[in-house]
C-alpha atoms as a PDB file:
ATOM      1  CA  UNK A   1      27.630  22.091  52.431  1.00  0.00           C
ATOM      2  CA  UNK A   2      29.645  18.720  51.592  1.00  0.00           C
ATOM      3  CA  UNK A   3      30.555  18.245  48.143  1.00  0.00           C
ATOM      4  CA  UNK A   4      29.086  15.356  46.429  1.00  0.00           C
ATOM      5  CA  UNK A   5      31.198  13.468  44.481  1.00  0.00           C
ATOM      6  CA  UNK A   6      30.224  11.414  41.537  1.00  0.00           C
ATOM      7  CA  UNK A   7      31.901   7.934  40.944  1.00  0.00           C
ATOM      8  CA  UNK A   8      31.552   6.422  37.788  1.00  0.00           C
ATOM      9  CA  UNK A   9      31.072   2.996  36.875  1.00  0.00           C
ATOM     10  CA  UNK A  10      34.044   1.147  35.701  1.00  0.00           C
ATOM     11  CA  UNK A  11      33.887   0.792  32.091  1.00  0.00           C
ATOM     12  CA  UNK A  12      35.458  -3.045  31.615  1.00  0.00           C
ATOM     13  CA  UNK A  13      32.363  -4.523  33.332  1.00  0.00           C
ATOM     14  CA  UNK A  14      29.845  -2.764  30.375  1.00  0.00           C
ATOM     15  CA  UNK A  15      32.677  -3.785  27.928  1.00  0.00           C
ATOM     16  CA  UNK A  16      32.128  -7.174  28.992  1.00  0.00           C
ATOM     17  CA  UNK A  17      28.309  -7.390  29.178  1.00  0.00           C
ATOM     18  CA  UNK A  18      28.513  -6.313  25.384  1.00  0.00           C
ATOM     19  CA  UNK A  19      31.280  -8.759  24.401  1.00  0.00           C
ATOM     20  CA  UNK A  20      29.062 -11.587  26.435  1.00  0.00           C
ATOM     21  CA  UNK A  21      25.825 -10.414  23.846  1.00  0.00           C
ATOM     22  CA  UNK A  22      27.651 -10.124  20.805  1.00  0.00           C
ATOM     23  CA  UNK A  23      29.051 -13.899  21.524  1.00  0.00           C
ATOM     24  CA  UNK A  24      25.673 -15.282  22.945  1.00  0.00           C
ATOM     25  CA  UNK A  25      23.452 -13.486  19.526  1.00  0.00           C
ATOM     26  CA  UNK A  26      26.447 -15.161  17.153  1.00  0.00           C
ATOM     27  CA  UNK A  27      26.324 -18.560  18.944  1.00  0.00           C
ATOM     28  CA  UNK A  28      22.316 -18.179  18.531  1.00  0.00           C
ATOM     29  CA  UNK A  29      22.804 -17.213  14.609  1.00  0.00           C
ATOM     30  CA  UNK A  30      25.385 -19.999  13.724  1.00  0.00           C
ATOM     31  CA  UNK A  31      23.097 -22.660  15.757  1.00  0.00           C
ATOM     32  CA  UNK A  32      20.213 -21.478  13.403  1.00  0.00           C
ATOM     33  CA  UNK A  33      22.246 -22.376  10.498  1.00  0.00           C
ATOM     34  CA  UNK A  34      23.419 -25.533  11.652  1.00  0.00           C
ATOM     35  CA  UNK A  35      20.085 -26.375  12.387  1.00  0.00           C
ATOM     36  CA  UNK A  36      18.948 -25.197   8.751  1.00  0.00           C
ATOM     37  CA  UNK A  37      22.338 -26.460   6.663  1.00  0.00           C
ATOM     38  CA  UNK A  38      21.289 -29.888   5.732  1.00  0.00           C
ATOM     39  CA  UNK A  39      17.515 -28.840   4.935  1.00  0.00           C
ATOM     40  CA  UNK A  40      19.053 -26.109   3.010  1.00  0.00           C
ATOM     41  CA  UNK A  41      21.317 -28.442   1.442  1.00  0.00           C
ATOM     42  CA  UNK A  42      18.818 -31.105   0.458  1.00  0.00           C
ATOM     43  CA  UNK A  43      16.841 -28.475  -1.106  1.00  0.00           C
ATOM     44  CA  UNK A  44      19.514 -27.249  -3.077  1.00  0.00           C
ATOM     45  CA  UNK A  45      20.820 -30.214  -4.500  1.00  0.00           C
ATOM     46  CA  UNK A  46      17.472 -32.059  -5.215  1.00  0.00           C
ATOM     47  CA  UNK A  47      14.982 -28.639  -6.091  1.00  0.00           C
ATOM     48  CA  UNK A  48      17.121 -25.717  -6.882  1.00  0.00           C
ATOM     49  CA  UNK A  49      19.772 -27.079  -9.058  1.00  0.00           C
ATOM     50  CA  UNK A  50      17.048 -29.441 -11.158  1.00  0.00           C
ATOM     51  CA  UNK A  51      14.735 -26.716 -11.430  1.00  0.00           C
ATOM     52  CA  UNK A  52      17.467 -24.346 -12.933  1.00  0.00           C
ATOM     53  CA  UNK A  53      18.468 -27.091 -15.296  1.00  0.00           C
ATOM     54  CA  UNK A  54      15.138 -27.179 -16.858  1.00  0.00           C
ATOM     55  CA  UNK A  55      14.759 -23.553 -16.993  1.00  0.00           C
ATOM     56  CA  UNK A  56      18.073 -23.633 -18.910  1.00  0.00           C
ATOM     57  CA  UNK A  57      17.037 -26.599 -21.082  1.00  0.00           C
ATOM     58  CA  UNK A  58      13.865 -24.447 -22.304  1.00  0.00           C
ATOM     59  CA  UNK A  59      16.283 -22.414 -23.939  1.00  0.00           C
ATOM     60  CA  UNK A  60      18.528 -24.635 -25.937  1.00  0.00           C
ATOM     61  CA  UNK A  61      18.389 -25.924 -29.209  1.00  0.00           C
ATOM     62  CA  UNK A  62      18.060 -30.036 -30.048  1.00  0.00           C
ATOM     63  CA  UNK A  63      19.670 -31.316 -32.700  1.00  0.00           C
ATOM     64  CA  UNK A  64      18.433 -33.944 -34.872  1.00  0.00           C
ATOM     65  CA  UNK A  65      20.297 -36.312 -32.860  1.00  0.00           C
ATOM     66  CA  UNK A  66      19.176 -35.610 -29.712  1.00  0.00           C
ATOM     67  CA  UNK A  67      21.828 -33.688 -28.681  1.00  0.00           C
ATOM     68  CA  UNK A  68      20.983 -30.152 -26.776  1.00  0.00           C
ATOM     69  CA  UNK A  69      23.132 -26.972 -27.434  1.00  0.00           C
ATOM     70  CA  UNK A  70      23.031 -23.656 -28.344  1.00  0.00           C
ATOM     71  CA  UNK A  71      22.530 -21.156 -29.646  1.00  0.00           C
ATOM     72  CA  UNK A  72      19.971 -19.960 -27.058  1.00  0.00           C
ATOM     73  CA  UNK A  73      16.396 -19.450 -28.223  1.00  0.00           C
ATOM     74  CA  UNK A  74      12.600 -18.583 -27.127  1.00  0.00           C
ATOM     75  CA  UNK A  75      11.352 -20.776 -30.091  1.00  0.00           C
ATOM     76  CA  UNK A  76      10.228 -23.447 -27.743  1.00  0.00           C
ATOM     77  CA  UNK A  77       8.168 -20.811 -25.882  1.00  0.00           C
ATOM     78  CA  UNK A  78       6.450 -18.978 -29.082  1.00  0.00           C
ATOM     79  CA  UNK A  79       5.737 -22.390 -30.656  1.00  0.00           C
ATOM     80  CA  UNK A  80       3.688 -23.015 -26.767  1.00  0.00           C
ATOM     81  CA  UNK A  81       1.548 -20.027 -26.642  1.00  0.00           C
ATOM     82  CA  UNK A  82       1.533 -19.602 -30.510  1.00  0.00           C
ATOM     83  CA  UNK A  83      -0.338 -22.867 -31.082  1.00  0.00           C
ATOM     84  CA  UNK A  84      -4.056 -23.898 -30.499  1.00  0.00           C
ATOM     85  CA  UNK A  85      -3.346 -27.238 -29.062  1.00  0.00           C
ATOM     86  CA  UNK A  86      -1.134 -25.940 -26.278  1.00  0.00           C
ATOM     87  CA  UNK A  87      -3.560 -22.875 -25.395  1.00  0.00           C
ATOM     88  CA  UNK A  88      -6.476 -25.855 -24.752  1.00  0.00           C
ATOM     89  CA  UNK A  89      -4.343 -27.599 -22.487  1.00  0.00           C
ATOM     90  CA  UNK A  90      -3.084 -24.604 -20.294  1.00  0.00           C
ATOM     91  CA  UNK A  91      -6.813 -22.846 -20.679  1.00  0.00           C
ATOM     92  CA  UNK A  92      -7.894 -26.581 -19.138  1.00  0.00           C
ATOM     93  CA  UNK A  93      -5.426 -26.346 -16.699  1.00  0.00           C
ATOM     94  CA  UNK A  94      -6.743 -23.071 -14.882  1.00  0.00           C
ATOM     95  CA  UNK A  95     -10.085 -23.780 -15.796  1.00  0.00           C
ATOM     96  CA  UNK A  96      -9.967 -27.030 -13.783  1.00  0.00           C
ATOM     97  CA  UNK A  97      -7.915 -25.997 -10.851  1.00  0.00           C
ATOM     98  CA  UNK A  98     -10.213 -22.627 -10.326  1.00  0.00           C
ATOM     99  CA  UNK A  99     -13.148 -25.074  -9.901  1.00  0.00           C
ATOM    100  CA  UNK A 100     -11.782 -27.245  -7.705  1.00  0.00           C
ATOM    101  CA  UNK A 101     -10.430 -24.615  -5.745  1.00  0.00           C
ATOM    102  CA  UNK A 102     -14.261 -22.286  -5.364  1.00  0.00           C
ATOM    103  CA  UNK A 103     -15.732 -26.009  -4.784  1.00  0.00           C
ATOM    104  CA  UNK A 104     -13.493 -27.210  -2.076  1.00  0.00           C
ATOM    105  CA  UNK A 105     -13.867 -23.508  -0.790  1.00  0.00           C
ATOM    106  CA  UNK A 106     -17.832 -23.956  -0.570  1.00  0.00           C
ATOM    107  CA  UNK A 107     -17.579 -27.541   0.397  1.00  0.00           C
ATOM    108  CA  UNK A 108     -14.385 -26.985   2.893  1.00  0.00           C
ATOM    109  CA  UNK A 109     -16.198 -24.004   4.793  1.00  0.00           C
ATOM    110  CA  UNK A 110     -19.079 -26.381   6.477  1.00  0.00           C
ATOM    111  CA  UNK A 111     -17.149 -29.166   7.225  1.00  0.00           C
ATOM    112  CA  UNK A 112     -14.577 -26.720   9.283  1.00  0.00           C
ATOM    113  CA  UNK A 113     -17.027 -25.209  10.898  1.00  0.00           C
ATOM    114  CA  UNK A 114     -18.251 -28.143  12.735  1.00  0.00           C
ATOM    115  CA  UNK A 115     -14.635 -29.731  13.099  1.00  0.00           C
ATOM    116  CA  UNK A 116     -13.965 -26.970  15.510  1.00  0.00           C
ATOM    117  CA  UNK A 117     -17.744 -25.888  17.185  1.00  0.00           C
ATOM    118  CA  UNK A 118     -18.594 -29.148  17.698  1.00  0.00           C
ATOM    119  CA  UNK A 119     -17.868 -31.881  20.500  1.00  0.00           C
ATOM    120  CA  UNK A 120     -14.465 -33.171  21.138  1.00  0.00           C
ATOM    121  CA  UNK A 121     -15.822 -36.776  19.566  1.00  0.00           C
ATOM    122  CA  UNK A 122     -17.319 -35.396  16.537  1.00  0.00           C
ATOM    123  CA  UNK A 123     -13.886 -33.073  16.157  1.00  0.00           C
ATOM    124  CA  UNK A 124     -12.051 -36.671  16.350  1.00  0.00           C
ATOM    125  CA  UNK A 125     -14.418 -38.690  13.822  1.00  0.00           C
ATOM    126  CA  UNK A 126     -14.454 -35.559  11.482  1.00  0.00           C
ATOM    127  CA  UNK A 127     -10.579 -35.103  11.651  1.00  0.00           C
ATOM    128  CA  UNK A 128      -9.754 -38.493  10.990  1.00  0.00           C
ATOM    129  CA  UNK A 129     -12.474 -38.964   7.886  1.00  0.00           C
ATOM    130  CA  UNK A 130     -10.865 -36.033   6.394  1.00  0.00           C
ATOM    131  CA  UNK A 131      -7.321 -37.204   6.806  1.00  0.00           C
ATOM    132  CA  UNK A 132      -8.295 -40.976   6.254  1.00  0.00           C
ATOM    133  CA  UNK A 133      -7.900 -40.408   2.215  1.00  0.00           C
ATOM    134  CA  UNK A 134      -4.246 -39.066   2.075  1.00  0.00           C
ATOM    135  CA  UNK A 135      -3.272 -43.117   3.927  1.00  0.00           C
ATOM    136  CA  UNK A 136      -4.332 -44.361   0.949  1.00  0.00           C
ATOM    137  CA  UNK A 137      -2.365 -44.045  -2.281  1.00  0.00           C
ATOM    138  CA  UNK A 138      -3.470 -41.519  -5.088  1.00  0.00           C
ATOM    139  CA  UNK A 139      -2.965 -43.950  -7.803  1.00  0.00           C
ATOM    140  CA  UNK A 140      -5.194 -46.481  -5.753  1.00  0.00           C
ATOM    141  CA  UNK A 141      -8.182 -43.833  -5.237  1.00  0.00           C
ATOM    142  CA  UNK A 142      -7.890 -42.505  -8.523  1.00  0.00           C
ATOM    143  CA  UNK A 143      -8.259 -46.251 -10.009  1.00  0.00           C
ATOM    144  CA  UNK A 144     -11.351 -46.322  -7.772  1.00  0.00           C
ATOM    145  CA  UNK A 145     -13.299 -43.463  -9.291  1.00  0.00           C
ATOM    146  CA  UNK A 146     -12.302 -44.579 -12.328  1.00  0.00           C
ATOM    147  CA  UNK A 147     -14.632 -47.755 -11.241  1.00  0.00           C
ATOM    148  CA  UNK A 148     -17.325 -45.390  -9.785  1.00  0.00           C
ATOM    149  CA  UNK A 149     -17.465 -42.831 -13.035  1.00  0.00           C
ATOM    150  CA  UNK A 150     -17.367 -45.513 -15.782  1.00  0.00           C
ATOM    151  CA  UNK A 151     -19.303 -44.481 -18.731  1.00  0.00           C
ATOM    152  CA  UNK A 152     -20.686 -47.799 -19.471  1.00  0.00           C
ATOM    153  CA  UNK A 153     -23.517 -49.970 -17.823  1.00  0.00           C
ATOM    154  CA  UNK A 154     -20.920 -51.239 -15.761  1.00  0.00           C
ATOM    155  CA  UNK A 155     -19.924 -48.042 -13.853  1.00  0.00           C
ATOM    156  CA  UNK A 156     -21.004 -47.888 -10.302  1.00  0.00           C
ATOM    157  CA  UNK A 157     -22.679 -44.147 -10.884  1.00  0.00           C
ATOM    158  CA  UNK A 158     -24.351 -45.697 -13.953  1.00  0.00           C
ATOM    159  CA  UNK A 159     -25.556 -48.944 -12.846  1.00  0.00           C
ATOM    160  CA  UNK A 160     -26.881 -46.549  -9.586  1.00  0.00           C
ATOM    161  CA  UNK A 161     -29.006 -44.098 -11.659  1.00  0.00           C
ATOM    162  CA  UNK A 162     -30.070 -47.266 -14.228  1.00  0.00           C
ATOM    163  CA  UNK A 163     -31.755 -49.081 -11.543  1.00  0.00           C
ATOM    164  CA  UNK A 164     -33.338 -46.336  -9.777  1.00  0.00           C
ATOM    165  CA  UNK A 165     -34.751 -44.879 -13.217  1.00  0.00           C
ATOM    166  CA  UNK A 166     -33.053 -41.801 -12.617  1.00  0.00           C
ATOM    167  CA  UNK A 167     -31.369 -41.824 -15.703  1.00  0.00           C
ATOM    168  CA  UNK A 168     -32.667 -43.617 -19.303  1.00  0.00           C
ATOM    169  CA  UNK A 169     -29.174 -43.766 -20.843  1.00  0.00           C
ATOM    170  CA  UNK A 170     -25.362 -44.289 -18.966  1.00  0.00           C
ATOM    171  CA  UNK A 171     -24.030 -41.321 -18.284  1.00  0.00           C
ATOM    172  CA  UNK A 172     -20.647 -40.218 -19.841  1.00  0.00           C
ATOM    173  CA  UNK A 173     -18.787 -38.834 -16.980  1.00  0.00           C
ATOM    174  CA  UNK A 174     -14.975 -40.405 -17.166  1.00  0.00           C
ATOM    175  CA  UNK A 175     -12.618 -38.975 -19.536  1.00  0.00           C
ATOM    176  CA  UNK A 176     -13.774 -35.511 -19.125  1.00  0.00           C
ATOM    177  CA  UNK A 177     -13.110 -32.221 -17.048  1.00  0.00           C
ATOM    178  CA  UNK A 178     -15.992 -33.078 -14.581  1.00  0.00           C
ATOM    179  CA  UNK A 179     -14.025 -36.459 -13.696  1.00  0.00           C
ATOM    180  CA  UNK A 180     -11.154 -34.576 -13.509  1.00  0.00           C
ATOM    181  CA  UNK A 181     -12.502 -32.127 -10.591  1.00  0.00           C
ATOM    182  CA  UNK A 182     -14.369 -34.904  -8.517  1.00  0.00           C
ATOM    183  CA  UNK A 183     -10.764 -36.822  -8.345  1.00  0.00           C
ATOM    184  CA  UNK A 184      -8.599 -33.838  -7.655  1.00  0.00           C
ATOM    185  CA  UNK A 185     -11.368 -32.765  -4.944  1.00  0.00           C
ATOM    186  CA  UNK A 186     -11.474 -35.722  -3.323  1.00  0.00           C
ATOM    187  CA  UNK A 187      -7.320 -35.503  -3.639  1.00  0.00           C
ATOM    188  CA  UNK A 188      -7.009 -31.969  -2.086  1.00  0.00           C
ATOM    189  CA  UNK A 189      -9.801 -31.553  -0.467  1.00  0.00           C
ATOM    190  CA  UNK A 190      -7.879 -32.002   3.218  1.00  0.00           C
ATOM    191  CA  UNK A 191      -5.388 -29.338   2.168  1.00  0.00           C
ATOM    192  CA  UNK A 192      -8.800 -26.996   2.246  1.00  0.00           C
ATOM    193  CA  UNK A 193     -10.268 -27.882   5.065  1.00  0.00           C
ATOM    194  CA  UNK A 194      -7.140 -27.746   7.922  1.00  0.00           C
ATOM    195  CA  UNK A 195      -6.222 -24.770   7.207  1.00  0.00           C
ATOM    196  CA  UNK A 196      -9.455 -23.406   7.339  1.00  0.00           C
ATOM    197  CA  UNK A 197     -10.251 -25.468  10.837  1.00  0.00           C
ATOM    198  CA  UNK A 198      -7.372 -23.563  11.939  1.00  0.00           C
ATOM    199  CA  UNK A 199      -8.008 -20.222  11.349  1.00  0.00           C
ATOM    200  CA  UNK A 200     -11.354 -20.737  12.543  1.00  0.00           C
ATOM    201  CA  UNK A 201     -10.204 -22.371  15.354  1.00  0.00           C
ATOM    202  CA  UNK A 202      -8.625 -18.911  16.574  1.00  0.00           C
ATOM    203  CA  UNK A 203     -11.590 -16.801  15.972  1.00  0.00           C
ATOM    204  CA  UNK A 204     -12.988 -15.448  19.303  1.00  0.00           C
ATOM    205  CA  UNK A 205     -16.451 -16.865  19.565  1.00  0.00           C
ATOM    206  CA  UNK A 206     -17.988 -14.050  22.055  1.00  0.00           C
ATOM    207  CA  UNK A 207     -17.582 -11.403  18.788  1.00  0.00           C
ATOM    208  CA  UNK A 208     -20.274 -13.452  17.155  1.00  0.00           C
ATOM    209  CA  UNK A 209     -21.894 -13.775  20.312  1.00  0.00           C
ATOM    210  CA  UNK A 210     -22.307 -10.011  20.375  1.00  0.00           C
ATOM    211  CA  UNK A 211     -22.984  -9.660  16.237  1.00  0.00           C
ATOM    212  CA  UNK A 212     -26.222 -12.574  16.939  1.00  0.00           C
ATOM    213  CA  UNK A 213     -27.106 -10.155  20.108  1.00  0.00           C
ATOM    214  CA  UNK A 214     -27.308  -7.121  17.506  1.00  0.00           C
ATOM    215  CA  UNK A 215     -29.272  -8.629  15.350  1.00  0.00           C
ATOM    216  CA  UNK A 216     -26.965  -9.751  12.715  1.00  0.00           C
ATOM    217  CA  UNK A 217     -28.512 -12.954  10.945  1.00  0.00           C
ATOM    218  CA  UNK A 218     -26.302 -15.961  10.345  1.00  0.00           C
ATOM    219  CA  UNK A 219     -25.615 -15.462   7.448  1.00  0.00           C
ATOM    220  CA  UNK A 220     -24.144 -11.365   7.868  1.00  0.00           C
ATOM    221  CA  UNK A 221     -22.400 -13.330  10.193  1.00  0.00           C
ATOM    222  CA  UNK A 222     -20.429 -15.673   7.984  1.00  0.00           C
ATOM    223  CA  UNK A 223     -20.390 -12.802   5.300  1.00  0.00           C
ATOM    224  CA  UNK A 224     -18.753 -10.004   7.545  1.00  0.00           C
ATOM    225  CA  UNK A 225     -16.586 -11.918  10.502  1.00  0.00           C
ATOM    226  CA  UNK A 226     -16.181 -15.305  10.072  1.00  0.00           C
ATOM    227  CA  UNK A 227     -14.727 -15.184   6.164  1.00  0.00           C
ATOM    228  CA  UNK A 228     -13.029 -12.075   6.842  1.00  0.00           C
ATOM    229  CA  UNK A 229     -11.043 -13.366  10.087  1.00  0.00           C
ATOM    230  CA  UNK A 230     -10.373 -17.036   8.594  1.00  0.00           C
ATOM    231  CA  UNK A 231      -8.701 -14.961   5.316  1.00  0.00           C
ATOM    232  CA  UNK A 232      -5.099 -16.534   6.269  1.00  0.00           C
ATOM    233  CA  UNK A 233      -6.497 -20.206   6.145  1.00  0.00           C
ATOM    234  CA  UNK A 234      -8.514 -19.723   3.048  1.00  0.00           C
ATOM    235  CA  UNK A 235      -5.647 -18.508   1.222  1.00  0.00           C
ATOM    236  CA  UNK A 236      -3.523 -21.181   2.301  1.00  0.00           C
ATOM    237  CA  UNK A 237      -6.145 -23.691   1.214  1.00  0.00           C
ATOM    238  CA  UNK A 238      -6.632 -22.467  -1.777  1.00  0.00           C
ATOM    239  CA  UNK A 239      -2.887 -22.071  -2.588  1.00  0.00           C
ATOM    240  CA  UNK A 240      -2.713 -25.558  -2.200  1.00  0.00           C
ATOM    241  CA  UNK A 241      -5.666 -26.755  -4.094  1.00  0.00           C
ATOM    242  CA  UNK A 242      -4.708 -24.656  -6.549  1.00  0.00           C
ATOM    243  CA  UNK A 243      -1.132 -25.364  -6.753  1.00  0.00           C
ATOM    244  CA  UNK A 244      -1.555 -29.406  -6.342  1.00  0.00           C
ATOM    245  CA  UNK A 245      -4.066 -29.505  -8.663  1.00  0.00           C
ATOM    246  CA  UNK A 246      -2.217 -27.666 -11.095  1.00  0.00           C
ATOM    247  CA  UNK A 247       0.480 -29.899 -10.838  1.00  0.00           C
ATOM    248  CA  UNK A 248      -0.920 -33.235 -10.654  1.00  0.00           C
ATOM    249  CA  UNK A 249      -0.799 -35.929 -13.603  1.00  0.00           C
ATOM    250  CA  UNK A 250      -1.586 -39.116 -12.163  1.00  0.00           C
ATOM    251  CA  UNK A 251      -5.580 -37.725 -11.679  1.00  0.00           C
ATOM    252  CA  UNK A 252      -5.850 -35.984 -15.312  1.00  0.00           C
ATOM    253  CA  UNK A 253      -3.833 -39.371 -17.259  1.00  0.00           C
ATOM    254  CA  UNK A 254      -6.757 -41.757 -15.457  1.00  0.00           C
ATOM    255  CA  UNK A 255      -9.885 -39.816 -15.281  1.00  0.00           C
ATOM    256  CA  UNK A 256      -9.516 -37.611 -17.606  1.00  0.00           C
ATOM    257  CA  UNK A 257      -7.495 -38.824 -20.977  1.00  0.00           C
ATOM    258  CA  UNK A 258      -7.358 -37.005 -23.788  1.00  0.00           C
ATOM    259  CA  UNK A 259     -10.712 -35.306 -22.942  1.00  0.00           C
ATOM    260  CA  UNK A 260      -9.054 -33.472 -19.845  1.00  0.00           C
ATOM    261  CA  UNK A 261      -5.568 -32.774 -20.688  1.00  0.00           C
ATOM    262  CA  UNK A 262      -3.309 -30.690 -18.445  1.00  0.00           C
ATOM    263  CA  UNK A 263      -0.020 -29.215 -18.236  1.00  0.00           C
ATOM    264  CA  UNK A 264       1.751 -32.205 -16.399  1.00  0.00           C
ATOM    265  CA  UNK A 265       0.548 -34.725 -18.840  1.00  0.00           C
ATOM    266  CA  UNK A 266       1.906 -32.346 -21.626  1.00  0.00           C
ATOM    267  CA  UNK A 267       4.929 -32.359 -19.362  1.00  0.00           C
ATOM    268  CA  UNK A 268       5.037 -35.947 -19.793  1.00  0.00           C
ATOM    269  CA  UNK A 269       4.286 -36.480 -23.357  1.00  0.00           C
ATOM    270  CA  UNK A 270       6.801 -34.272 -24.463  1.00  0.00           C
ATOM    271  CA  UNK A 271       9.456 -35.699 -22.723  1.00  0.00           C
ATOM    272  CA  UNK A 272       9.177 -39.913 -22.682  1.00  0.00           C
ATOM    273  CA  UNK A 273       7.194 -39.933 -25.788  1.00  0.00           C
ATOM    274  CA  UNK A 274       8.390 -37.376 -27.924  1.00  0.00           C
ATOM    275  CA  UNK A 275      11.816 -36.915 -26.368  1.00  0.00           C
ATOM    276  CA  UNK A 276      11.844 -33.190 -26.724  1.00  0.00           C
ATOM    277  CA  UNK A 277      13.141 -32.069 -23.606  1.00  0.00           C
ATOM    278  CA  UNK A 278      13.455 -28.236 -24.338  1.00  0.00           C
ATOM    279  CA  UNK A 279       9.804 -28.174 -25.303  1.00  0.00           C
ATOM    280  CA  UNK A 280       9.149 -30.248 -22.172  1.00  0.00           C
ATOM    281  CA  UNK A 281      11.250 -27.885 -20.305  1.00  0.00           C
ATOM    282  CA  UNK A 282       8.989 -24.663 -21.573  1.00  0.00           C
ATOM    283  CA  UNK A 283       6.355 -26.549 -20.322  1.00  0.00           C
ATOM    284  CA  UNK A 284       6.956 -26.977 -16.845  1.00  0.00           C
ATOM    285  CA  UNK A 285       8.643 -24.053 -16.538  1.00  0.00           C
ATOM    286  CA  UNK A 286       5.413 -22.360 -17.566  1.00  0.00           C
ATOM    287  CA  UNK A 287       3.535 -24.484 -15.204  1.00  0.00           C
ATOM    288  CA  UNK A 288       6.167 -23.644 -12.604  1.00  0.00           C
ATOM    289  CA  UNK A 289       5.571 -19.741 -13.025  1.00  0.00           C
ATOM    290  CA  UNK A 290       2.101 -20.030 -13.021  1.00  0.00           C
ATOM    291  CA  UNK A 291       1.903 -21.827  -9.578  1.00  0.00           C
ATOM    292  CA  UNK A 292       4.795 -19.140  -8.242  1.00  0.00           C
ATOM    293  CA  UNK A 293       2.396 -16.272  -9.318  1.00  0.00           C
ATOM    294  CA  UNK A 294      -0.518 -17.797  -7.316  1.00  0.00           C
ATOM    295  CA  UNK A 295       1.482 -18.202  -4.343  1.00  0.00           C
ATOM    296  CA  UNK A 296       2.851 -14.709  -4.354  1.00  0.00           C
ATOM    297  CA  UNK A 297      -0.351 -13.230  -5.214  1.00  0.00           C
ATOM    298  CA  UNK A 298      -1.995 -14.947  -2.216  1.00  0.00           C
ATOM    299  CA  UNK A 299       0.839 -13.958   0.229  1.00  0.00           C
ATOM    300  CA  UNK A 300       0.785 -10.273  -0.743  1.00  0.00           C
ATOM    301  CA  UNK A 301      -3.131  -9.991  -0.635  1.00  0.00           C
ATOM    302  CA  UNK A 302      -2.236 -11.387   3.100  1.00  0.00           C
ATOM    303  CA  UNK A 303       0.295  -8.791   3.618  1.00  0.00           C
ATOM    304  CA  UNK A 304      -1.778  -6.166   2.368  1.00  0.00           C
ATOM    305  CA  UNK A 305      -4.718  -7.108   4.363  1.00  0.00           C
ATOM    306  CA  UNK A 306      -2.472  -7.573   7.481  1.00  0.00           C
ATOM    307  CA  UNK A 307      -1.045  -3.638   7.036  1.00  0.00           C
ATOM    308  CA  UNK A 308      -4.769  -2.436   6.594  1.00  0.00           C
ATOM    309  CA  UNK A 309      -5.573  -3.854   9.699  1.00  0.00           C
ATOM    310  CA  UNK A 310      -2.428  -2.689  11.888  1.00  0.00           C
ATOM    311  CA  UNK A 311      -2.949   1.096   9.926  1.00  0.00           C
END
């Protein structure tokens, strides 16, 4: 019976493969952060280093000159949650973002829906009415419900309800938290609905084919498969709303005055008109980690939801 002998395989060519892997997966790595580096640096230099400058500002002390310093204090932040006035303004600030989040949630929902079951033409006209808003400039929409809600005679709304006898008396909508939400809806409202046209977008329609076929009214449907599947672009939307509403100041200073103030006009106030910056600082810095929490709360109810599934 011949002996079989075994060869084995030279060991430089495997040697070489590796080397060959190792270079390719570092040229891939350092081509990512070329890519990345001036992104990275922009953000840096025009987010990261201004937003730690204000955090640090929060904590110094102003002298009667002007002049900031130490020694390092949380005054600035006591005197914010310690005092009526502020309380309003930050109560008004969730207050008003929450409902314009649940109604562009209610409102966003239908118009989604038929952006993506409905004809290519209507998905076209429907798309571009919905991004039509954000060509035009905030400040210029805002000054035009400011025209619409006028409390006076004068007021479009008014001088509509007036002549049809629906109303006795002008109605006092501007300068209040009601103008407030109808301008930051009509704002954010796109930042609802995309995301939500694309998660639906990706739901398979044959599973509420097969729901319908069961008996499952249309309603159990929306209830139990279509919210539950379009989860990732609801909580995107409503990040944003949320967040940008939160945030803004250019909707709250017009429509809403000193009946609707918010954080950013507080933001504002404290820092061109009364020139205290570490107060102003607190501020935002408190609107900053208020916006942060939302975010993270919304990404780990998706990551949670994502490792229920996959269990």
């Amino acid at each position: 019976m011949a002996a079989h002998r075994v060869h084995a395989l030279p060991a430089a060519p495997l040697v070489g493969v590796q080397n060959a892997e190792r270079i390719r997966a570092v040229s891939s790595h350092a081509a990512v952060v070329a890519l990345l580096f001036p992104a990275l640096l922009f953000l840096a230099a025009f987010f990261a280093v201004p937003a730690f400058g204000l955090l640090a500002c929060s904590f110094l002390t102003q002298a009667p000159d002007g002049t900031l310093g130490l020694p390092l204090t949380l005054e600035h932040y006591r005197h914010f949650f310690s005092a009526n006035l502020y309380t309003k303004v930050l109560l008004n600030t969730l207050r008003i973002s929450l409902i314009t989040t649940a109604i562009s949630i209610v409102l966003g929902y239908p118009v989604a829906l038929v952006m993506v079951r409905s004809s290519p033409l209507v998905n076209r006209l429907l798309t571009m009415i919905v991004i039509a808003p954000l060509i035009v400039s905030v400040v210029v929409r805002t000054y035009g419900w400011q025209l619409i809600l006028a409390n006076g005679k004068t007021g479009i709304l008014n001088w509509l309800l007036l002549s049809t006898g629906i109303a006795k008396a002008p109605v006092a909508l501007l300068y209040s938290e009601t103008a407030v939400v109808i301008g930051s809806l009509h704002v954010f409202f796109p930042m609802m609905v995309l995301p939500l046209a694309s998660a639906l977008g990706r739901i398979d329609t044959r599973i509420e084919d097969a729901a319908r076929i069961l008996g499952a009214t249309y309603w159990r449907i929306f209830r139990r498969i279509i919210v539950p599947l379009s989860l990732p672009g609801l909580a995107v939307g409503s990040t944003l709303v949320f967040s940008l509403t939160a945030g803004s100041f250019v909707t709250p200073a017009i429509l809403g005055g000193s009946g609707a103030q918010m954080l950013g006009m507080l933001v504002d106030q404290q820092i061109l008109v009364a020139y205290d910056w570490p107060f102003g600082s607190a501020v935002a810095t408190v609107l900053v980690v208020i916006v942060l929490a939302v975010n993270i709360l919304s990404l780990r109810a998706l990551s949670s939801r994502r490792l229920a599934r996959t269990a």
